[in-house]
Protein backbone atom coordinates (compact mmCIF):
# COMPACT_ATOMS: atom_id res chain seq x y z
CA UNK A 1 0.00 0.00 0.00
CA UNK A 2 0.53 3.74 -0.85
CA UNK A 3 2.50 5.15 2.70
CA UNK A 4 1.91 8.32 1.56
CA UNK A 5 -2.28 7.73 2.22
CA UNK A 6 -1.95 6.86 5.94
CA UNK A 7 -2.28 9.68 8.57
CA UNK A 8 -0.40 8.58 11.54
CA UNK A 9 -2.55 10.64 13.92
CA UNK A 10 -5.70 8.70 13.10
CA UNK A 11 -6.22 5.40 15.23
CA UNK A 12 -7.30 3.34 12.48
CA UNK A 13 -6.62 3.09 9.14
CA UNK A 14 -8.74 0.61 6.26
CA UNK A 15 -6.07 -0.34 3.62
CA UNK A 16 -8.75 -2.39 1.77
CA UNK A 17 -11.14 1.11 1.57
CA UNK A 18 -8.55 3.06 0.95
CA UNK A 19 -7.18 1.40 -2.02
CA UNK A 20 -10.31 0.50 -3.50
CA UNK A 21 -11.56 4.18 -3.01
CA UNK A 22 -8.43 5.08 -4.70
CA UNK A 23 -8.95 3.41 -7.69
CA UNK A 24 -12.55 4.68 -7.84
CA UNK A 25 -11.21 8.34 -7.57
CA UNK A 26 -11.88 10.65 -10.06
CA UNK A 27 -8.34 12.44 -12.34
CA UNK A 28 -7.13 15.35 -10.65
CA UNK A 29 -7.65 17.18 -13.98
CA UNK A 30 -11.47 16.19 -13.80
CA UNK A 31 -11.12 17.45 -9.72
CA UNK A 32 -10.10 20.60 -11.09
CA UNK A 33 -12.72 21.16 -13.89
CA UNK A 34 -15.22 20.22 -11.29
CA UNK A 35 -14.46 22.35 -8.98
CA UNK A 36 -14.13 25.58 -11.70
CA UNK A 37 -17.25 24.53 -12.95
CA UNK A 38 -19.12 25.25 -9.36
CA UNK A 39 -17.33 28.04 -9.15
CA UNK A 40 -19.30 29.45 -12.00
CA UNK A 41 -22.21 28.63 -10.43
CA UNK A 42 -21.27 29.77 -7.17
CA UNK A 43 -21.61 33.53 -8.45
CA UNK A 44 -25.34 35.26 -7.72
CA UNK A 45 -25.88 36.88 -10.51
CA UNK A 46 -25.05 33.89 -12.91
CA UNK A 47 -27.27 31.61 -11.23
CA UNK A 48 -29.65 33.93 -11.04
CA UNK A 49 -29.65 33.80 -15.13
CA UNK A 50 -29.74 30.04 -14.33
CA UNK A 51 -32.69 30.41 -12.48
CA UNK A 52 -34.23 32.66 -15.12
CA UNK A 53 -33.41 30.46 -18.27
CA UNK A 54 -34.81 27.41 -16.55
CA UNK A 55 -38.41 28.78 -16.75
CA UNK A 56 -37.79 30.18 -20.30
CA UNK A 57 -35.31 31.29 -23.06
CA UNK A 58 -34.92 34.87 -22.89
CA UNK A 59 -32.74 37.63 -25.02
CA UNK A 60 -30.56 39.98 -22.91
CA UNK A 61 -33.21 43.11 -23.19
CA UNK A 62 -35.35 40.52 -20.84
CA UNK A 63 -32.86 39.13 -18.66
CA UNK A 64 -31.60 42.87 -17.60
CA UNK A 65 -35.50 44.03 -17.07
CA UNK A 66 -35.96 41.35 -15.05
CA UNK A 67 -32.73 41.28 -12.85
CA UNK A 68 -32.88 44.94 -12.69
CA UNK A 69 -29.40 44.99 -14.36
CA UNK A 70 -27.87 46.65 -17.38
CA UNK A 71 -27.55 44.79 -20.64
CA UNK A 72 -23.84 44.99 -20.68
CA UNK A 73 -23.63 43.41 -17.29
CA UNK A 74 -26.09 41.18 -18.43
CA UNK A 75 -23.82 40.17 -21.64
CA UNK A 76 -20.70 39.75 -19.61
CA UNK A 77 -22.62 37.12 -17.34
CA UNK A 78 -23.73 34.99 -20.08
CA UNK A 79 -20.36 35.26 -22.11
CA UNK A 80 -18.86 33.52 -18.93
CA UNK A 81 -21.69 30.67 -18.81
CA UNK A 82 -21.55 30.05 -22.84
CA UNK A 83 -17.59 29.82 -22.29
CA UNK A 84 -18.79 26.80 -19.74
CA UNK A 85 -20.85 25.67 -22.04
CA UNK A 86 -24.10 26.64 -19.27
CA UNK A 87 -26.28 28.18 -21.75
CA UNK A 88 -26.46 28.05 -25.62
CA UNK A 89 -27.84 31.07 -28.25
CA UNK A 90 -29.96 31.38 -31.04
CA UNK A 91 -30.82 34.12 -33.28
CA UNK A 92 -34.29 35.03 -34.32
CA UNK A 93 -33.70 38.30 -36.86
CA UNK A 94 -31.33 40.58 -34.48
CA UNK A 95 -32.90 39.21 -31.30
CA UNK A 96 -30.61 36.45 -29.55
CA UNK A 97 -32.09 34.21 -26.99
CA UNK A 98 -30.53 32.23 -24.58
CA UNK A 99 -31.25 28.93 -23.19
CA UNK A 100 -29.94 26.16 -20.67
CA UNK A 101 -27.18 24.32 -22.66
CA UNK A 102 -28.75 21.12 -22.24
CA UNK A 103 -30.68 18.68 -19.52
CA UNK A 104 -27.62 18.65 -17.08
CA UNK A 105 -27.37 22.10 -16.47
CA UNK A 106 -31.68 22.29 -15.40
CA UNK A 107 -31.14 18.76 -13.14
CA UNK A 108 -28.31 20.38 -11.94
CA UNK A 109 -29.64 23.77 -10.79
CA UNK A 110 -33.45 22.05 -10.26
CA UNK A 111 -31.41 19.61 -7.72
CA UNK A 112 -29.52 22.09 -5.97
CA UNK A 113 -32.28 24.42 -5.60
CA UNK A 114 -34.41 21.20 -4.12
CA UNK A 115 -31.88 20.26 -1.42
CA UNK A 116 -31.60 23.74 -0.22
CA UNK A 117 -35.13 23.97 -0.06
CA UNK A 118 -36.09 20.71 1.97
């Protein structure tokens, strides 16, 4: 076994769990993605936009009327979240609208909204 895993100061140690859990362990790199990709989330006025696009698509004009926030603040937001691949565009004439990327992203907030909730 791995010497590097065992904490002396801890009474006992399960080499079997610890090795299998090891195995089972996500990368590091993965770790790391993870972790930016809550930090995304972790920002109010992005998942606020969340919140927003899981009830409906809406263009910027919308999102700033009904965040009481201006359209360029608005855009910057959503640039970050399309970057993370959180939300997706589509044009209609010179109107964009912006949605939830995909199914993950509305379990995702749905879930976390439902376990703060209970």
């Amino acid at each position: 076994m791995d010497k590097s895993i065992i904490n002396h100061n801890c009474e006992v140690i399960h080499p079997e769990i610890l090795e299998k859990v090891k195995t089972m362990m996500s990368s590091e790199n993965d770790l790391i993605a993870l972790s930016d990709f809550y930090k995304i989330l972790g920002d109010k006025t992005r998942i606020s936009i969340i919140c927003a696009l899981d009830k409906h698509e809406m263009c910027v004009c919308d999102l700033g009327a009904l965040l009481h926030m201006s359209k360029s603040a608005i855009s910057h937001q959503l640039k970050v979240l399309r970057e993370s691949k959180l939300v997706r565009s589509r044009r209609e004439g010179k109107v964009v609208f912006y949605s939830l990327a995909d199914d993950h992203i509305k379990i995702l907030f749905e879930g976390g909204l439902e376990h703060i909730q209970e």
